[in-house]
Every structure is written in structure tokens, then in C-alpha cells.
N, C-alpha and C. Protein backbone atom coordinates (compact mmCIF):
# COMPACT_ATOMS: atom_id res chain seq x y z
N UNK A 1 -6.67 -0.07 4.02
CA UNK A 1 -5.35 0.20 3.51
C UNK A 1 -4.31 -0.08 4.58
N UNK A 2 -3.14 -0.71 3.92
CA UNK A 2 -1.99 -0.97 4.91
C UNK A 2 -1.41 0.13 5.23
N UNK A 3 -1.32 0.80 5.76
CA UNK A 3 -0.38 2.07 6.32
C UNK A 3 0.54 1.39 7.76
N UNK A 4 0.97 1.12 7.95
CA UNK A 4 1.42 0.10 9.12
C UNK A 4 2.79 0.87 9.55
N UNK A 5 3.61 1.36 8.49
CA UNK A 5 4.84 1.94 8.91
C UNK A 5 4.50 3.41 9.05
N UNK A 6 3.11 4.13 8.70
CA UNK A 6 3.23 5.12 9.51
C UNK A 6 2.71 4.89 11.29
N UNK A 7 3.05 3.93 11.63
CA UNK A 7 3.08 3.87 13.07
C UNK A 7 4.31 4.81 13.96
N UNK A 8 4.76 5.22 12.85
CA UNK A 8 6.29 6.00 12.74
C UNK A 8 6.49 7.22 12.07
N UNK A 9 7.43 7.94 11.52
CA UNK A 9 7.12 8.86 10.93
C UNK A 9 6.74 8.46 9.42
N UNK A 10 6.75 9.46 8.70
CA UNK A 10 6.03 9.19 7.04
C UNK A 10 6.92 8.23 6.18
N UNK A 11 8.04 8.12 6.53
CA UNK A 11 9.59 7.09 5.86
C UNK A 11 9.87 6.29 7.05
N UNK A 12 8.77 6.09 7.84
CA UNK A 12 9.26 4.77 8.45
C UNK A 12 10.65 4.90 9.52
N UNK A 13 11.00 6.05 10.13
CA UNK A 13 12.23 5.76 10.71
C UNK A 13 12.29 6.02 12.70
N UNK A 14 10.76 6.76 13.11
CA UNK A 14 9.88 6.99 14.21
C UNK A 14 9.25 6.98 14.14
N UNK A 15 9.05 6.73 15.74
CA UNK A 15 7.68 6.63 16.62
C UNK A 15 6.89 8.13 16.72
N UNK A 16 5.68 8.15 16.31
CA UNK A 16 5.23 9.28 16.50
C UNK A 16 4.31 9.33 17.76
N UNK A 17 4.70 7.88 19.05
CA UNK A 17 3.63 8.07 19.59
C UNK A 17 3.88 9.16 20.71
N UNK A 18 3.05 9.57 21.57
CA UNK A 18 2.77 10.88 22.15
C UNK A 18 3.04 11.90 21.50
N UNK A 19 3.13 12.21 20.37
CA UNK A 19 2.98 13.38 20.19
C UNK A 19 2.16 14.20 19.24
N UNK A 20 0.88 13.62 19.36
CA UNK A 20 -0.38 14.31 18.92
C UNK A 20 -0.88 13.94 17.59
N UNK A 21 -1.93 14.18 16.98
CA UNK A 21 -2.88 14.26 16.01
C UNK A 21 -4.26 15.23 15.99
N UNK A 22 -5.10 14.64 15.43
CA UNK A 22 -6.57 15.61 15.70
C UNK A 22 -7.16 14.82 16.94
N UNK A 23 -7.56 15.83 17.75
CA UNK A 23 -8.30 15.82 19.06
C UNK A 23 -9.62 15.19 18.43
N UNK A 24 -9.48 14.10 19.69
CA UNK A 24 -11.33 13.45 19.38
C UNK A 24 -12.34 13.93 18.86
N UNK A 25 -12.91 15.61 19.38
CA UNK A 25 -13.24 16.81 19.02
C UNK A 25 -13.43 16.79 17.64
N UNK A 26 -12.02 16.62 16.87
CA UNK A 26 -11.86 16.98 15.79
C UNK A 26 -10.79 18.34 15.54
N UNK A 27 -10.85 19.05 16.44
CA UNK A 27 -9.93 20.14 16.33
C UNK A 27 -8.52 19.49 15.96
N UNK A 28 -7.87 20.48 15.63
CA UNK A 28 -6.37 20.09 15.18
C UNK A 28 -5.44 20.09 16.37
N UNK A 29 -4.36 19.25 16.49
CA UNK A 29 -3.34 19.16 17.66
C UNK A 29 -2.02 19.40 16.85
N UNK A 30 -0.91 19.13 17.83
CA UNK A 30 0.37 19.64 17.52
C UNK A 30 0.68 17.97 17.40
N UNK A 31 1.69 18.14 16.22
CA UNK A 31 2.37 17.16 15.60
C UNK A 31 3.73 17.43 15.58
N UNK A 32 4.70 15.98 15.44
CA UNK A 32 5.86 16.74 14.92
C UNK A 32 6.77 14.90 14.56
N UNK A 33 7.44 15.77 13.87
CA UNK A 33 7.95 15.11 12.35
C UNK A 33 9.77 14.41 13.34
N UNK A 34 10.12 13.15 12.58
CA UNK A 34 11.31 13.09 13.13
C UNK A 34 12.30 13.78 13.37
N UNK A 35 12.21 15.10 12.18
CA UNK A 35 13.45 15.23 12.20
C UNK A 35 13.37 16.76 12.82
N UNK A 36 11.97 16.84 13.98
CA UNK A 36 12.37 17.90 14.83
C UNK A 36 10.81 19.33 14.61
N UNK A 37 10.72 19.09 13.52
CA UNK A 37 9.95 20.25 12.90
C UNK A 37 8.99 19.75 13.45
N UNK A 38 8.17 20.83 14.47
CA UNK A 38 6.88 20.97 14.53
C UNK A 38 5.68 21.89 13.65
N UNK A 39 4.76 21.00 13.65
CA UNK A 39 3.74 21.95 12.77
C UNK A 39 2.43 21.82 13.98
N UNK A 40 1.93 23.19 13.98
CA UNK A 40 0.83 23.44 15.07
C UNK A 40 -0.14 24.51 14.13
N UNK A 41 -1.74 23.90 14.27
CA UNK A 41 -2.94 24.51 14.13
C UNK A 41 -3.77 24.86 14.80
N UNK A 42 -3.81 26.14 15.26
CA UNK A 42 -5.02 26.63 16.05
C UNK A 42 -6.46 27.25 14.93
N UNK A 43 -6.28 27.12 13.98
CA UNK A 43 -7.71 27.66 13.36
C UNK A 43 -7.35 29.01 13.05
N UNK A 44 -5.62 29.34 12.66
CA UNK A 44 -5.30 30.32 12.30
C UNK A 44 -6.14 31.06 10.68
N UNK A 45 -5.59 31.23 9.64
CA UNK A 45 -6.27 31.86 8.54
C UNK A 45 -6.75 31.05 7.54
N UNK A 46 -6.54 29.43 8.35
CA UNK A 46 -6.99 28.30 6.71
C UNK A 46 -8.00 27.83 7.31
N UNK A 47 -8.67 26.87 6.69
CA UNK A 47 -9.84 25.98 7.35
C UNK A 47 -8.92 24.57 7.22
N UNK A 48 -10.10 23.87 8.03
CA UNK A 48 -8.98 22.44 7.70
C UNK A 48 -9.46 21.66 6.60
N UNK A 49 -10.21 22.11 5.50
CA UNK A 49 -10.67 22.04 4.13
C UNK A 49 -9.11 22.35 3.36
N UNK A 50 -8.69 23.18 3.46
CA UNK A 50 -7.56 23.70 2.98
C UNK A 50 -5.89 22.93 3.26
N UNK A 51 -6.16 22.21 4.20
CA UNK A 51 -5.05 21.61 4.74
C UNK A 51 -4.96 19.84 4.33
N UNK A 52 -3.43 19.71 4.46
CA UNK A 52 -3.12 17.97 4.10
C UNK A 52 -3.11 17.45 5.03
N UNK A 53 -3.43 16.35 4.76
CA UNK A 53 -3.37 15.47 6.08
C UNK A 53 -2.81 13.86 5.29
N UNK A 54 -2.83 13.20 6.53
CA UNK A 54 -2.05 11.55 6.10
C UNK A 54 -3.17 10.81 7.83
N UNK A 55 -3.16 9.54 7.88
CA UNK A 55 -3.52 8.92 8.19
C UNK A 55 -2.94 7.87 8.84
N UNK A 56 -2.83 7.32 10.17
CA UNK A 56 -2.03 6.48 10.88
C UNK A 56 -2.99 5.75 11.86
N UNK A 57 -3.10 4.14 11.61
CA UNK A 57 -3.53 3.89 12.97
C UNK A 57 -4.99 4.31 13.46
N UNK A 58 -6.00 4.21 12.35
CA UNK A 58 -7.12 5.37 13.04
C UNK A 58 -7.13 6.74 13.34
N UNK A 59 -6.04 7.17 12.95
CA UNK A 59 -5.89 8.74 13.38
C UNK A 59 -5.69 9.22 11.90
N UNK A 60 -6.11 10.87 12.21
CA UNK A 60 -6.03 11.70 11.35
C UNK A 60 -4.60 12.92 11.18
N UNK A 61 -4.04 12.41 10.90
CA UNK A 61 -2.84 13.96 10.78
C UNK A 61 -3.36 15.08 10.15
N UNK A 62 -3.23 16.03 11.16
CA UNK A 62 -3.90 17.04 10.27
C UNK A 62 -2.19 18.38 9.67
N UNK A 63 -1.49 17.90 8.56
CA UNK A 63 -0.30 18.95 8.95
C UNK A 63 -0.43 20.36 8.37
N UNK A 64 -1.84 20.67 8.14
CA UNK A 64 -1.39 22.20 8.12
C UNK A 64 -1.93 22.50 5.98
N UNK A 65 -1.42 23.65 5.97
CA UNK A 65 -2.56 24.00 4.86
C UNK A 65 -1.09 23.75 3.81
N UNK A 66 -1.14 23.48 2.37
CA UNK A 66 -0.56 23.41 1.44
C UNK A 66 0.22 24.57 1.23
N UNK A 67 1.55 25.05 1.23
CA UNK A 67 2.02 26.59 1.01
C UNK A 67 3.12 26.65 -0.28
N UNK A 68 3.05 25.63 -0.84
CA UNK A 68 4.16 25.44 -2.31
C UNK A 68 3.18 24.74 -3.31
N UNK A 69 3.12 25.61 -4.49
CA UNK A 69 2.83 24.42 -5.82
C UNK A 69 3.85 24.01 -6.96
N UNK A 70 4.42 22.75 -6.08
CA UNK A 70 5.16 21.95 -6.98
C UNK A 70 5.35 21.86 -8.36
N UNK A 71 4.18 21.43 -8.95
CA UNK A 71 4.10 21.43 -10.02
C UNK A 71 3.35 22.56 -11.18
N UNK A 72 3.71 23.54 -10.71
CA UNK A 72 3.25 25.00 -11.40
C UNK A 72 2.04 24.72 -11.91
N UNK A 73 0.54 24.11 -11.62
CA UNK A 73 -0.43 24.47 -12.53
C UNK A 73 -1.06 25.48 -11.32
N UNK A 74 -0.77 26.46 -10.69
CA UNK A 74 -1.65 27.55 -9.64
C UNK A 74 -2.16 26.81 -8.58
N UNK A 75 -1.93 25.62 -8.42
CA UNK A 75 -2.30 25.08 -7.09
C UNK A 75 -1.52 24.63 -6.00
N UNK A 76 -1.77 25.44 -4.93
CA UNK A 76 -0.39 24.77 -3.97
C UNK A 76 -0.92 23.58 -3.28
N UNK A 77 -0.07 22.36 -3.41
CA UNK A 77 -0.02 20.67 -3.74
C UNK A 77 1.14 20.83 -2.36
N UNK A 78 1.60 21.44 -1.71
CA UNK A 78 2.97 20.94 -1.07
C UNK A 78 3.27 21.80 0.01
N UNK A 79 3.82 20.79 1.24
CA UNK A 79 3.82 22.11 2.03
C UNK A 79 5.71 21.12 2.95
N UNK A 80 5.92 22.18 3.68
CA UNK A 80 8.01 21.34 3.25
C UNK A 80 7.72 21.91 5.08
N UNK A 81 8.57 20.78 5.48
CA UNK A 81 8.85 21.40 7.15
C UNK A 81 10.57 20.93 7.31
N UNK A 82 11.17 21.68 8.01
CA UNK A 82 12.47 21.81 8.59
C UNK A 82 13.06 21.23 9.65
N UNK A 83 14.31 20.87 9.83
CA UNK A 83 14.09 20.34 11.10
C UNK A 83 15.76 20.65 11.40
N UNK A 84 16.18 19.35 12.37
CA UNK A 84 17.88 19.30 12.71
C UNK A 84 17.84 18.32 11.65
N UNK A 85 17.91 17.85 11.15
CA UNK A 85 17.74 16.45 10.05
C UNK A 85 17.67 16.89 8.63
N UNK A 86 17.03 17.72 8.20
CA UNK A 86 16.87 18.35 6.79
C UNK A 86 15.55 19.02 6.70
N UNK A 87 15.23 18.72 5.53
CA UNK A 87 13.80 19.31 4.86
C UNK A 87 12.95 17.91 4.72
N UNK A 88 11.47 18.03 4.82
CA UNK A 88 10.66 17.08 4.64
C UNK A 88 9.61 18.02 3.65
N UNK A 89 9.21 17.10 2.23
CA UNK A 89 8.43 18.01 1.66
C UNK A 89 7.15 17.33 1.29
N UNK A 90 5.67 17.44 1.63
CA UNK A 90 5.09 16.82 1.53
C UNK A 90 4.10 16.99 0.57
N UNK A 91 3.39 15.99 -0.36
CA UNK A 91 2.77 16.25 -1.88
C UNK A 91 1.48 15.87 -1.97
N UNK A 92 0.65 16.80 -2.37
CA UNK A 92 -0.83 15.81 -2.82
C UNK A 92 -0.74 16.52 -4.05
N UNK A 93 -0.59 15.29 -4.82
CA UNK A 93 -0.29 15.79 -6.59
C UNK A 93 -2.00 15.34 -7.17
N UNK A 94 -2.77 14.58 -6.24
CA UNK A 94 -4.12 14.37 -6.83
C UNK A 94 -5.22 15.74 -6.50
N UNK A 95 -4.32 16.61 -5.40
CA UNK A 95 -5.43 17.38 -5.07
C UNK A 95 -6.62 17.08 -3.96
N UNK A 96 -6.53 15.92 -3.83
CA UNK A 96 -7.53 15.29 -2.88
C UNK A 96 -7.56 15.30 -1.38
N UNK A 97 -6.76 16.44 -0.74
CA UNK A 97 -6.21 16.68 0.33
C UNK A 97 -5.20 15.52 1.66
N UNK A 98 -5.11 14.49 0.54
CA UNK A 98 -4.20 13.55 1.00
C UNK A 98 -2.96 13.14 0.60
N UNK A 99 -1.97 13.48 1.38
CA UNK A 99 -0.57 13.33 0.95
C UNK A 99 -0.48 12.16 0.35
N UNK A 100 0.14 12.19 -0.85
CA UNK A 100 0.61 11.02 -1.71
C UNK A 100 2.27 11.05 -2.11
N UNK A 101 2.64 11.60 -2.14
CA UNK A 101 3.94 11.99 -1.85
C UNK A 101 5.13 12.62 -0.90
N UNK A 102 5.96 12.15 -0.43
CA UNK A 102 6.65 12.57 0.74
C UNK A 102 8.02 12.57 0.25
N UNK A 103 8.98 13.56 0.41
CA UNK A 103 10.44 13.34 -0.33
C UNK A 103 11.16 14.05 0.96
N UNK A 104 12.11 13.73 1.44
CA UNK A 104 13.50 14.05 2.54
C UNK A 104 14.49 14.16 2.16
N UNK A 105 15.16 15.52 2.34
CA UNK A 105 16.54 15.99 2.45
C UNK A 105 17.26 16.17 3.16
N UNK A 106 18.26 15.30 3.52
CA UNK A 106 19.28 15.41 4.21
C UNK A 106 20.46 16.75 4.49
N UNK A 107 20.83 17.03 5.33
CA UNK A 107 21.51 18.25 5.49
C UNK A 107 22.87 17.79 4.91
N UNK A 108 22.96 16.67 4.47
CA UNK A 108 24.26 16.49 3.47
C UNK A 108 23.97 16.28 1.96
N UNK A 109 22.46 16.76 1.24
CA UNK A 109 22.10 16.61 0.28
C UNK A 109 21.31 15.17 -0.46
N UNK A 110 21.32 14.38 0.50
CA UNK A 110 21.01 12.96 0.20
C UNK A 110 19.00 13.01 0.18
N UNK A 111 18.96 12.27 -1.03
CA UNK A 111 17.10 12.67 -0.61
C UNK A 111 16.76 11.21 -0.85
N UNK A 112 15.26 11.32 -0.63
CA UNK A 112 14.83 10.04 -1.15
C UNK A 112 12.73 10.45 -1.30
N UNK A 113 12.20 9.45 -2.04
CA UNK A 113 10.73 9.81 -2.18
C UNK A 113 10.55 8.94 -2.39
N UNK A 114 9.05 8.45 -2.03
CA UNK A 114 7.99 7.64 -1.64
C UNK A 114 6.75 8.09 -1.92
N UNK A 115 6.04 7.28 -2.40
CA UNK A 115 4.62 7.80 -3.19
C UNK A 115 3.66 6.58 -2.70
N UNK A 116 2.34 7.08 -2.37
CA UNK A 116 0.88 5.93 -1.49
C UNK A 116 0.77 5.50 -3.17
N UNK A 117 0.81 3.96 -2.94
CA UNK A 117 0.08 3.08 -3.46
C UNK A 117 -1.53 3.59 -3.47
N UNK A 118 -2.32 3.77 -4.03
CA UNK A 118 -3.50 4.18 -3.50
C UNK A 118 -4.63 3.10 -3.74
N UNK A 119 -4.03 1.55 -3.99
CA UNK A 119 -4.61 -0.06 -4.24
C UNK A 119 -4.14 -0.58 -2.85
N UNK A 120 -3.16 -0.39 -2.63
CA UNK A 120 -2.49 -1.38 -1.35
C UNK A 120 -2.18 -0.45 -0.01
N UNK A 121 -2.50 0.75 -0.25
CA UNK A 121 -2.50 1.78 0.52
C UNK A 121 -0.76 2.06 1.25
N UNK A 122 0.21 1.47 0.57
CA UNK A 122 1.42 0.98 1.51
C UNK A 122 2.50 2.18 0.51
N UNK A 123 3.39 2.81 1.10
CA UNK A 123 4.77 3.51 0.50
C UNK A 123 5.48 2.96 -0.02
N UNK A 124 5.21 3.36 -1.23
CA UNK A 124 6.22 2.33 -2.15
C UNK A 124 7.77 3.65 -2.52
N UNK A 125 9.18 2.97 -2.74
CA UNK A 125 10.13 4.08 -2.36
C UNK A 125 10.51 4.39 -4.20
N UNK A 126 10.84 5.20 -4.63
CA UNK A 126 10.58 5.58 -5.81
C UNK A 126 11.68 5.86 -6.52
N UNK A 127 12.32 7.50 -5.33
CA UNK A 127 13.64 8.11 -5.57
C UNK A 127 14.82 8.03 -4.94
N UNK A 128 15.81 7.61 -4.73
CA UNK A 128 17.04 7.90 -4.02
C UNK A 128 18.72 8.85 -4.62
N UNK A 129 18.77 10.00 -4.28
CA UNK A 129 20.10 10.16 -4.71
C UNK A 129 20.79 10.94 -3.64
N UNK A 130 21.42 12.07 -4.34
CA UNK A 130 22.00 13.34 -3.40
C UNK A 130 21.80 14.28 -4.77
N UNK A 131 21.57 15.19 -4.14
CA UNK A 131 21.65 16.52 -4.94
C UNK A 131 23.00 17.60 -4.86
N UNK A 132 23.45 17.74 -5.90
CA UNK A 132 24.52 18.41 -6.01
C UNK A 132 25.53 18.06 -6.96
């Protein structure tokens, strides 16, 4: 699968290099998102069965366990991180513990979403507006 622009963040706009993924090990490392928000796993109360991840480059993102269900059927599908930049909210609407959806909010209301091709493996861009 082409994933090529996550050489950067999940929308393509940084570099995520030095700043972590899953340890060779396998254990989880500290990550962090353009727009500031870090997410960190020590093997707190989830397993990493429980958690989403995305894929870059041979590497594994591991970001942490699902804590929103989007789409109300009792399953939390989504987990949203914060930053100086806005909100980043991230989706596995298949359940399959792989983000397939990624949507960004701007602190002036402006969003946009992107959903994995899961044939061409590449972000295709879906939504753009502002909210309000």
C-alpha cells in the first residue's frame, strides 16, 4: 500500500521524523501529531489489542485506545487529540483497529476529512468546509 504522505503527519502537512512510534521491542513510544498533541502509552489500563494505530514507512503508530463512538452502535471507533492547531479526530469505522478515517479542526472552525483507500492504500480527501 502507498501510504507515502504519511511520511508526515496523517493530512500530509509534517514531518513526523524523530518523534517516535513502537519500539523495535514492540512496546509503545511517544508520538505526536502536528498540531502539538502528544499521545503517550505506557501499558496503562488498555492492551494494545484495544488501541488504533496507522502505519508509516514500516512503522507502526500505535495512538492509543479508541475513547469516542462516532457512530452510536456501542463501539468506541474514535479517539480526537488537541493541540495549538485544533482538534484531530481519528476513525476506524471498520473496527479493524486501523484508522480509516482522519478529520481536522481548525481553531477557526475550518475542517476537512480523508478516508484510506483500502485498494490503493493512499488518502483520498472527501470533506472540506467550516463549521458554524
Amino acid at each position: 500500500m502507498d501510504m507515502s504522505f504519511l511520511g508526515g503527519d496523517p493530512l500530509g502537512n509534517e514531518s513526523f521524523d524523530h518523534q517516535g512510534s513502537v519500539d523495535p521491542d514492540g512496546g509503545a513510544a511517544v508520538g505526536r501529531h502536528d498540531a502539538g498533541a502528544v499521545f503517550e502509552h505506557a501499558g496503562a489500563t488498555s492492551t494494545p489489542d484495544d488501541h488504533l494505530w496507522m502505519h508509516s514507512d514500516g512503522r507502526i503508530w500505535d495512538l492509543g485506545p479508541a475513547d469516542v463512538d462516532t457512530d452510536d452502535d456501542g463501539i468506541r471507533d474514535s479517539l480526537t487529540r488537541t493541540g495549538d492547531g485544533g482538534l484531530t479526530v481519528y476513525t476506524d469505522s471498520d473496527h479493524d483497529g486501523q484508522v480509516d478515517k482522519i478529520t481536522e479542526v481548525d481553531a477557526e472552525g475550518t475542517f476537512s476529512s480523508r478516508v484510506l483507500d483500502p485498494g490503493s492504500g493512499t488518502w483520498v480527501a472527501t470533506d472540506t468546509g467550516r463549521l458554524g
